[in-house]
PDB file of N, CA and C in Angstrom:
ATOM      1  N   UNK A   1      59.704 -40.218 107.076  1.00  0.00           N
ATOM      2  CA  UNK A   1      58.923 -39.372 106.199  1.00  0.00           C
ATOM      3  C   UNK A   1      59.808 -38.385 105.449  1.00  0.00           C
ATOM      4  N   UNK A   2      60.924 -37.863 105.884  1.00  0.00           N
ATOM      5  CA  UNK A   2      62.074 -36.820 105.697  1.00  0.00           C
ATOM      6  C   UNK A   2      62.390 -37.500 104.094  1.00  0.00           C
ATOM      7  N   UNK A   3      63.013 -39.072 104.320  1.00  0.00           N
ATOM      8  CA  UNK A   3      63.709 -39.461 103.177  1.00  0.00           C
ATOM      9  C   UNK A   3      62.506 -39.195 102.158  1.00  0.00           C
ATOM     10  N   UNK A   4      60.863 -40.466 102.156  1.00  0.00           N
ATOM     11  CA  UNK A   4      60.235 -40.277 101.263  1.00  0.00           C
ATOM     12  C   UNK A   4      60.092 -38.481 100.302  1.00  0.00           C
ATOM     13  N   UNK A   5      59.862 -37.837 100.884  1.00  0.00           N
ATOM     14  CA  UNK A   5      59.783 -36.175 100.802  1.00  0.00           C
ATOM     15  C   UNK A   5      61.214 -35.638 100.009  1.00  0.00           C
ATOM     16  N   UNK A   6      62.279 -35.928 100.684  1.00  0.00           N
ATOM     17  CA  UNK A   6      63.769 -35.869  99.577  1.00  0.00           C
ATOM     18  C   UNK A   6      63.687 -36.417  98.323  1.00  0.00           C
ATOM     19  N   UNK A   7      63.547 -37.645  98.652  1.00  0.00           N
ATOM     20  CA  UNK A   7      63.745 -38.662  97.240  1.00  0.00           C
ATOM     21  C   UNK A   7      62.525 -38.338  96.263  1.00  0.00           C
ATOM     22  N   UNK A   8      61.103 -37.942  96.609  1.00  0.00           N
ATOM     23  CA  UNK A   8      60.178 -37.272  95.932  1.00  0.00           C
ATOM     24  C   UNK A   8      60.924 -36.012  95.613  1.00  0.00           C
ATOM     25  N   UNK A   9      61.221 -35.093  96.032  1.00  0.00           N
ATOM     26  CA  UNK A   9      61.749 -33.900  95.366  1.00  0.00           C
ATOM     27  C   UNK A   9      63.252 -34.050  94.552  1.00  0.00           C
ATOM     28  N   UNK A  10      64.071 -35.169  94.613  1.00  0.00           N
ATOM     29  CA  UNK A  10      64.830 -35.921  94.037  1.00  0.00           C
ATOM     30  C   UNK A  10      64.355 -36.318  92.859  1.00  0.00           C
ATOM     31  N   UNK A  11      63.342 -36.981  92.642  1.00  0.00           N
ATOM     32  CA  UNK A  11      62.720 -37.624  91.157  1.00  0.00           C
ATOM     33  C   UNK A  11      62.312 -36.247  90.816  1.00  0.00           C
ATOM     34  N   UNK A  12      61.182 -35.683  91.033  1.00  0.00           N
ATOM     35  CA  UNK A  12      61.452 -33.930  90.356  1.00  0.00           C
ATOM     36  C   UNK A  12      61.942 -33.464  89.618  1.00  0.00           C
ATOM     37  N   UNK A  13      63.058 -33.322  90.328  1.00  0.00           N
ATOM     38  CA  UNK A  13      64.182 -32.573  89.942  1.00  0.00           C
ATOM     39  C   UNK A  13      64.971 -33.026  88.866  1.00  0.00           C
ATOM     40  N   UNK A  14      65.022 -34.730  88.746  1.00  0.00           N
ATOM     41  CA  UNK A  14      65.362 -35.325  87.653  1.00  0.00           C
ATOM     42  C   UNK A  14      64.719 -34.983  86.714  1.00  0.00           C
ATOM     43  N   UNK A  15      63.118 -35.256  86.804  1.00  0.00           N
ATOM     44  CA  UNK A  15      62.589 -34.912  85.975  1.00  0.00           C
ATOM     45  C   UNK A  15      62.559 -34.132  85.205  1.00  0.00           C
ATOM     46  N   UNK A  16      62.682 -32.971  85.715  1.00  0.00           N
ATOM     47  CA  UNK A  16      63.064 -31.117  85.082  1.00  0.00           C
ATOM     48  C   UNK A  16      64.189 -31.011  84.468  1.00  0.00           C
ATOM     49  N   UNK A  17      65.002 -32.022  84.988  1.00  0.00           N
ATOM     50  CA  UNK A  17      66.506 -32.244  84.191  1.00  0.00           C
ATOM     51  C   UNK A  17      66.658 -32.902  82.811  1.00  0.00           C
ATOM     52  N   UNK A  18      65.451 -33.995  83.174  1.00  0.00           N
ATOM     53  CA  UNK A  18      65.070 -34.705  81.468  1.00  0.00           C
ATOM     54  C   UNK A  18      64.557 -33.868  80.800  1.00  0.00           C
ATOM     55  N   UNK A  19      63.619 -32.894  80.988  1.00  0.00           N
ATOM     56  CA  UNK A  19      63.173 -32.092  80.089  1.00  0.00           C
ATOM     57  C   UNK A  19      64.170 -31.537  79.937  1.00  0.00           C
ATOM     58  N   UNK A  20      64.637 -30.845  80.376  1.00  0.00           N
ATOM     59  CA  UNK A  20      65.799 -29.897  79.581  1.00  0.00           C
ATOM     60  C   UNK A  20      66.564 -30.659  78.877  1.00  0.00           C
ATOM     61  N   UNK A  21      66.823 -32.144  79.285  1.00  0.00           N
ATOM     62  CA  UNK A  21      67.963 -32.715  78.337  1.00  0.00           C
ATOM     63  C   UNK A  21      67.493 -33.409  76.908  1.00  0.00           C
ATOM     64  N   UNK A  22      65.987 -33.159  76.930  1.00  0.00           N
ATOM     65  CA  UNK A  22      64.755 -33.604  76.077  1.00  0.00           C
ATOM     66  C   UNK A  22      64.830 -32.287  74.593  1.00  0.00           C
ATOM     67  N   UNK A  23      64.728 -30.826  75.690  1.00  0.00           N
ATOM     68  CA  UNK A  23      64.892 -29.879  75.101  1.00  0.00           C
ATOM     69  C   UNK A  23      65.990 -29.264  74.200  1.00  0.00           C
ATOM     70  N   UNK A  24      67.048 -29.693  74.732  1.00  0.00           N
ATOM     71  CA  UNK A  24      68.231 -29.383  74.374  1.00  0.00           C
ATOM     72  C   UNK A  24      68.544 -30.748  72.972  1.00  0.00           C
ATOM     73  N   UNK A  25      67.976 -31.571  72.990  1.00  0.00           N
ATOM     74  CA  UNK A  25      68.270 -32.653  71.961  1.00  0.00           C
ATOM     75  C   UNK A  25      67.536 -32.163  70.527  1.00  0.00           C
ATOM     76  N   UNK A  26      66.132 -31.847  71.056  1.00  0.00           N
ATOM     77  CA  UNK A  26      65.407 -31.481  70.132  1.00  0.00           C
ATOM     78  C   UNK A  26      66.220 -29.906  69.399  1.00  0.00           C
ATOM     79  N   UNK A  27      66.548 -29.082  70.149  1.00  0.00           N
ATOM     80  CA  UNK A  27      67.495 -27.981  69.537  1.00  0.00           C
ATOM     81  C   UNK A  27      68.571 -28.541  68.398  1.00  0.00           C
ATOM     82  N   UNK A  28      69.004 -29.495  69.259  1.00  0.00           N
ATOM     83  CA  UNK A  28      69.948 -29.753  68.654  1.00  0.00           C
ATOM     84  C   UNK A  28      70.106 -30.593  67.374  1.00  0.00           C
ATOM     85  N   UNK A  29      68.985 -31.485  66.854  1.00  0.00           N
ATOM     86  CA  UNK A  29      68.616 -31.989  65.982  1.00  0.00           C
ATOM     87  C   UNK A  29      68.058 -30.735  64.848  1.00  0.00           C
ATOM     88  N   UNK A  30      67.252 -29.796  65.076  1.00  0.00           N
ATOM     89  CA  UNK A  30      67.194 -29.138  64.308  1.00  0.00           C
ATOM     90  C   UNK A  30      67.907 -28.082  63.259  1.00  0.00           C
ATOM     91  N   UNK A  31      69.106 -28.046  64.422  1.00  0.00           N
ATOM     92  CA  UNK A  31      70.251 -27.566  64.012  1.00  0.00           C
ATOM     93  C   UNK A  31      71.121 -27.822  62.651  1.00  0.00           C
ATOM     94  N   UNK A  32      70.884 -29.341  63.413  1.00  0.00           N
ATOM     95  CA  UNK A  32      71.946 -30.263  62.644  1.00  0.00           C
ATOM     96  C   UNK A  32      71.232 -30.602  60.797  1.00  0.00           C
ATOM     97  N   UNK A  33      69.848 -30.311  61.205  1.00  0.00           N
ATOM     98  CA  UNK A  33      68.687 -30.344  59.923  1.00  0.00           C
ATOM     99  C   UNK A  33      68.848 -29.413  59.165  1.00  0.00           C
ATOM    100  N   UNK A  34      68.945 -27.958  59.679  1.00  0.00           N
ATOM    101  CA  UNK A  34      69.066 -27.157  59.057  1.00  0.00           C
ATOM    102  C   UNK A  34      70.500 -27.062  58.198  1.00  0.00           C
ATOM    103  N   UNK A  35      71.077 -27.934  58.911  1.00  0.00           N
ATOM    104  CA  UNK A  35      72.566 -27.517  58.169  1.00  0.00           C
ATOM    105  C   UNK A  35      73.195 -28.887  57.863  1.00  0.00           C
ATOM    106  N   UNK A  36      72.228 -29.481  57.448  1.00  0.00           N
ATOM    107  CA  UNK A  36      72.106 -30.820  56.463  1.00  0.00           C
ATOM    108  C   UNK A  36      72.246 -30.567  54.743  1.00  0.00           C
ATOM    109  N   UNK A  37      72.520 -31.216  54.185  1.00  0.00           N
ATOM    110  CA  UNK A  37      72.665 -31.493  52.778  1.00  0.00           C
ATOM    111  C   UNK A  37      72.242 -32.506  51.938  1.00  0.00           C
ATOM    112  N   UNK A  38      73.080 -33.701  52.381  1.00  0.00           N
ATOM    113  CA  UNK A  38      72.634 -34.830  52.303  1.00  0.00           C
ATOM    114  C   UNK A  38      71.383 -35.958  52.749  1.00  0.00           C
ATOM    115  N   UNK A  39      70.926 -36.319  51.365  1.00  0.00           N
ATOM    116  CA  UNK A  39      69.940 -36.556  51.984  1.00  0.00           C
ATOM    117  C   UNK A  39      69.355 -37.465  53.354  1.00  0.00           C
ATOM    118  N   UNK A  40      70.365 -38.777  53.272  1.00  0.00           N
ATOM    119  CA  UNK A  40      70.911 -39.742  54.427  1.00  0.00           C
ATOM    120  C   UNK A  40      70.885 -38.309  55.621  1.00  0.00           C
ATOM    121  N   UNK A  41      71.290 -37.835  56.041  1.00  0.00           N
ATOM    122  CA  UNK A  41      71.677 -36.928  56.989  1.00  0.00           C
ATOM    123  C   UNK A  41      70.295 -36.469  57.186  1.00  0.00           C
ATOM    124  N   UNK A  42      69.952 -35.735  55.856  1.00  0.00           N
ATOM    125  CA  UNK A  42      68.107 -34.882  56.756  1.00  0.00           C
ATOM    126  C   UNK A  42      67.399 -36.045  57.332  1.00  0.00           C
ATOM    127  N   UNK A  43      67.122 -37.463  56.811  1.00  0.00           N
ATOM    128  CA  UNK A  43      66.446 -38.512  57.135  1.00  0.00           C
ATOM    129  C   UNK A  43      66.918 -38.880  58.422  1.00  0.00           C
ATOM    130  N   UNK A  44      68.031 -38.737  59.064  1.00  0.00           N
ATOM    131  CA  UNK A  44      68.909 -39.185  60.346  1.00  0.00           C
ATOM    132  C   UNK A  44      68.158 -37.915  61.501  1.00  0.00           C
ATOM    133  N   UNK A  45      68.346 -36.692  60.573  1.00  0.00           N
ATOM    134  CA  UNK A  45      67.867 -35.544  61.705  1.00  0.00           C
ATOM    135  C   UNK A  45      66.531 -35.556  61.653  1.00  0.00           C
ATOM    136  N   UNK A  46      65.357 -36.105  60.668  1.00  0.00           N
ATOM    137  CA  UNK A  46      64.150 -35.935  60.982  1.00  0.00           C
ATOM    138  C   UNK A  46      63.729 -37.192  62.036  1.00  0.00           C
ATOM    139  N   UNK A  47      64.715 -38.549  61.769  1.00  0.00           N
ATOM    140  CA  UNK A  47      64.220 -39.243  62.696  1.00  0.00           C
ATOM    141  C   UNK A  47      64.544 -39.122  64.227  1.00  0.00           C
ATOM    142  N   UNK A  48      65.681 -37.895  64.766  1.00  0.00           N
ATOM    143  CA  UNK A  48      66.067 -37.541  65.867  1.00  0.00           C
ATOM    144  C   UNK A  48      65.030 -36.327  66.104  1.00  0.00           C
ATOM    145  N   UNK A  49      64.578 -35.474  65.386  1.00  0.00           N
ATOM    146  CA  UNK A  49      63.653 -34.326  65.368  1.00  0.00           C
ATOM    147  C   UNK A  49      62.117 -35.162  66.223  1.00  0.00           C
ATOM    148  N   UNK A  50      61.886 -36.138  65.720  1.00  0.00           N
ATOM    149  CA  UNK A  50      60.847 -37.113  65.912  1.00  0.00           C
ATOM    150  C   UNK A  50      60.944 -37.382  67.559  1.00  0.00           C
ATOM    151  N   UNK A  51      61.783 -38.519  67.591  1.00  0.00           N
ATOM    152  CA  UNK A  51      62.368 -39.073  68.430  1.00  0.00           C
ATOM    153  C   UNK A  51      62.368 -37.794  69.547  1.00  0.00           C
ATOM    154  N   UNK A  52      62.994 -36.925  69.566  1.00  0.00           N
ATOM    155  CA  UNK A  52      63.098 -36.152  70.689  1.00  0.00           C
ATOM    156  C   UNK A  52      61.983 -35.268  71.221  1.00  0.00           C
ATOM    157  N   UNK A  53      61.424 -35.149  70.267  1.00  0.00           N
ATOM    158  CA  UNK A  53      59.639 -34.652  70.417  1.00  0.00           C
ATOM    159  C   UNK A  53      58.928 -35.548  70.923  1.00  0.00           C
ATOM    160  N   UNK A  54      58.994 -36.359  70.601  1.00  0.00           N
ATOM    161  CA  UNK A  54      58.090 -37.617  71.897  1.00  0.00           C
ATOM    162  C   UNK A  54      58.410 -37.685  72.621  1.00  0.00           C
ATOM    163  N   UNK A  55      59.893 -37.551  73.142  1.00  0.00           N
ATOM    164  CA  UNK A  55      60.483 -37.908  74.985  1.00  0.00           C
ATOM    165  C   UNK A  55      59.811 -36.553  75.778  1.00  0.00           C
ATOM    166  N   UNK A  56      59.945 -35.602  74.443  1.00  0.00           N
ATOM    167  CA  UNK A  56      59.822 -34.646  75.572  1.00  0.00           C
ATOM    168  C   UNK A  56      58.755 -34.128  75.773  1.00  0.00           C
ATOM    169  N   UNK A  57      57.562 -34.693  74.990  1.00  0.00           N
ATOM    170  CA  UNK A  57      56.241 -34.938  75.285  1.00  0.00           C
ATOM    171  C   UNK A  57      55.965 -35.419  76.236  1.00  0.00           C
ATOM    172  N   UNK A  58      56.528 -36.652  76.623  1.00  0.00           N
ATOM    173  CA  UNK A  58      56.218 -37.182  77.786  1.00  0.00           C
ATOM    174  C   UNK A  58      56.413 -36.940  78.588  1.00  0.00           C
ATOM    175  N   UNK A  59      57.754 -36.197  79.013  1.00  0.00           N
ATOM    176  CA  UNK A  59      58.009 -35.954  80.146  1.00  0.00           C
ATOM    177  C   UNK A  59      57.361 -34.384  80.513  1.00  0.00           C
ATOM    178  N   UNK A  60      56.865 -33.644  79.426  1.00  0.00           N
ATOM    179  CA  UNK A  60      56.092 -32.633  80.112  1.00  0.00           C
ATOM    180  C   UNK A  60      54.588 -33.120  80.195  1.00  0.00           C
ATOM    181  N   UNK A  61      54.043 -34.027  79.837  1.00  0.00           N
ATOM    182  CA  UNK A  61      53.085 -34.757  80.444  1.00  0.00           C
ATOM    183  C   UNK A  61      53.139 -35.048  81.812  1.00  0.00           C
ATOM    184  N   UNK A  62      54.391 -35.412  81.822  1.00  0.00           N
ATOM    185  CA  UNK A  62      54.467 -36.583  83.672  1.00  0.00           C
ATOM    186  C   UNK A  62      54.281 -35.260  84.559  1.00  0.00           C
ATOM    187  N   UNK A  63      55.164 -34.419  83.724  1.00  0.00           N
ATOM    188  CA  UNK A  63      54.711 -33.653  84.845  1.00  0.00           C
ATOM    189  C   UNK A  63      53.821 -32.535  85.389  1.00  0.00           C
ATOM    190  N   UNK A  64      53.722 -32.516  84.298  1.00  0.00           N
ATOM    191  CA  UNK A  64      51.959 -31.904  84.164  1.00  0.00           C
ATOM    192  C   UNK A  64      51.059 -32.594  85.033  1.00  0.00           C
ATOM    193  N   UNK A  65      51.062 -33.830  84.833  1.00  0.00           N
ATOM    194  CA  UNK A  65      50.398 -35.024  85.783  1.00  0.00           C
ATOM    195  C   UNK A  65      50.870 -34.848  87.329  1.00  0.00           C
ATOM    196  N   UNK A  66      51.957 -34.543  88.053  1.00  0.00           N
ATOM    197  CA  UNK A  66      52.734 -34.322  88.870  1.00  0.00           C
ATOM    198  C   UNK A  66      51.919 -32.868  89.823  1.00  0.00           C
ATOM    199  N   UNK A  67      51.912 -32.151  88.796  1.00  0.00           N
ATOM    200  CA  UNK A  67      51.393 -30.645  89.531  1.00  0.00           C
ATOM    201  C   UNK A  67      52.982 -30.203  89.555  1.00  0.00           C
ATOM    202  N   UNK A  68      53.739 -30.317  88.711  1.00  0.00           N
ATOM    203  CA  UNK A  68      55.222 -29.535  89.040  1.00  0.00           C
ATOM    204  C   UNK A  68      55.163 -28.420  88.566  1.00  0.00           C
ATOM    205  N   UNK A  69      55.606 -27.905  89.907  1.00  0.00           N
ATOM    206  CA  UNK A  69      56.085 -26.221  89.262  1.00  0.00           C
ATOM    207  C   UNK A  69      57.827 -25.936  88.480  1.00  0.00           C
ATOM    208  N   UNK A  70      57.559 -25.008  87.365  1.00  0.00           N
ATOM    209  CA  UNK A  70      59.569 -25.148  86.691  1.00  0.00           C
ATOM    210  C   UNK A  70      58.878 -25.820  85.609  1.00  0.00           C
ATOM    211  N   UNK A  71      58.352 -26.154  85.252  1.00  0.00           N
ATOM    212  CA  UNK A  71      58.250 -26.355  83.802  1.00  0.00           C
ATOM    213  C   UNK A  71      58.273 -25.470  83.138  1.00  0.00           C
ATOM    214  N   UNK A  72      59.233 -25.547  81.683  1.00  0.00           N
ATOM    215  CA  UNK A  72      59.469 -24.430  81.058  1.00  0.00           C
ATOM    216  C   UNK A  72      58.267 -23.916  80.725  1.00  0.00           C
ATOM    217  N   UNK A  73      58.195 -22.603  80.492  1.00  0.00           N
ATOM    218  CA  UNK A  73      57.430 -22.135  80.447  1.00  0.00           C
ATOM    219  C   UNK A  73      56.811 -22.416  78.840  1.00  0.00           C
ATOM    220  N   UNK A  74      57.684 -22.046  78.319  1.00  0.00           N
ATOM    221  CA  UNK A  74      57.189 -22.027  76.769  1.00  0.00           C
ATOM    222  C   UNK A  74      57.187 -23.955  76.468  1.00  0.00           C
ATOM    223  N   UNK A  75      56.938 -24.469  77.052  1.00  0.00           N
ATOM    224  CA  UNK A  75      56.837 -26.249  76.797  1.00  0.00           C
ATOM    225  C   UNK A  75      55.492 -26.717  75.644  1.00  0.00           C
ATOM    226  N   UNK A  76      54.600 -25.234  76.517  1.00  0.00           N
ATOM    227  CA  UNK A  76      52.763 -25.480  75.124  1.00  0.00           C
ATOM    228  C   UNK A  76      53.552 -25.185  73.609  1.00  0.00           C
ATOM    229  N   UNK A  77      53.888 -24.248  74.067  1.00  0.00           N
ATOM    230  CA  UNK A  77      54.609 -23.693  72.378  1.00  0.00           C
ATOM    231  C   UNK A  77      55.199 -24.472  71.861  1.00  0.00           C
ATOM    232  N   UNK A  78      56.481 -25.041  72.398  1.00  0.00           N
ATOM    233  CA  UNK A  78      57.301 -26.087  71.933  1.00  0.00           C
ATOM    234  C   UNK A  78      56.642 -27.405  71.388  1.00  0.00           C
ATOM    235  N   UNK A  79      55.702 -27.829  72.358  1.00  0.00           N
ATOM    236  CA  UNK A  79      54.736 -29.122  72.045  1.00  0.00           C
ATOM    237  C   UNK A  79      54.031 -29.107  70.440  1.00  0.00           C
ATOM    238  N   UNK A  80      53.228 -27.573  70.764  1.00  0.00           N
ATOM    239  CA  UNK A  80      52.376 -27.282  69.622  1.00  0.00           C
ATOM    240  C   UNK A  80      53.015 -26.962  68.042  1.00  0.00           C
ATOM    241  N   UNK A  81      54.651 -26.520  68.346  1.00  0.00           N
ATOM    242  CA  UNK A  81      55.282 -26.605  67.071  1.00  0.00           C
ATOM    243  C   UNK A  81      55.609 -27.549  66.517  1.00  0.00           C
ATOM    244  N   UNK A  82      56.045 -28.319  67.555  1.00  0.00           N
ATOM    245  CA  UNK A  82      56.630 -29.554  66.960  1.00  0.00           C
ATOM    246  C   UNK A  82      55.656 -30.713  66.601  1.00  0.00           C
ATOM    247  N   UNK A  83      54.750 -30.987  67.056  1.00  0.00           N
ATOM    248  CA  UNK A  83      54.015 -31.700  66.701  1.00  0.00           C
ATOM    249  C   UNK A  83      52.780 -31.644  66.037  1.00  0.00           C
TER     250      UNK A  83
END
């Protein structure tokens, strides 16, 4: 029962890790938007702007679904801007 209970708080923890690495993409695409020029380039960062807003939709879904506690806090905000 020990392992099941680890390896459950193991996936978790991943989880919380994808969001942040969900979060941190989406930062980082916007970044790269804002300080775009070309047009090829804004089209590259809106389709990563996209793209990273859905992963990280989902994964604050899962875990919403989960009952996890540590979800960023501001994740409604983030959701509701971006999409």
């Amino acid at each position: 029962m020990k392992q099941i209970t680890s390896s459950l708080n193991y996936d978790k923890q991943n989880l919380l890790d994808e969001i942040q690495r969900a979060q941190n993409a989406m930062d980082s695409a916007y970044s790269g938007f804002e300080q775009a020029t070309e047009p090829d380039l804004i089209d590259c960062y809106i389709y990563m702007i996209n793209a990273a807003s859905k992963r990280y939709k989902f994964l604050i879904e899962r875990a919403k679904s989960l009952n996890m506690k540590g979800i960023p806090a501001d994740a409604n905000v983030l959701l509701n801007e971006v999409l």
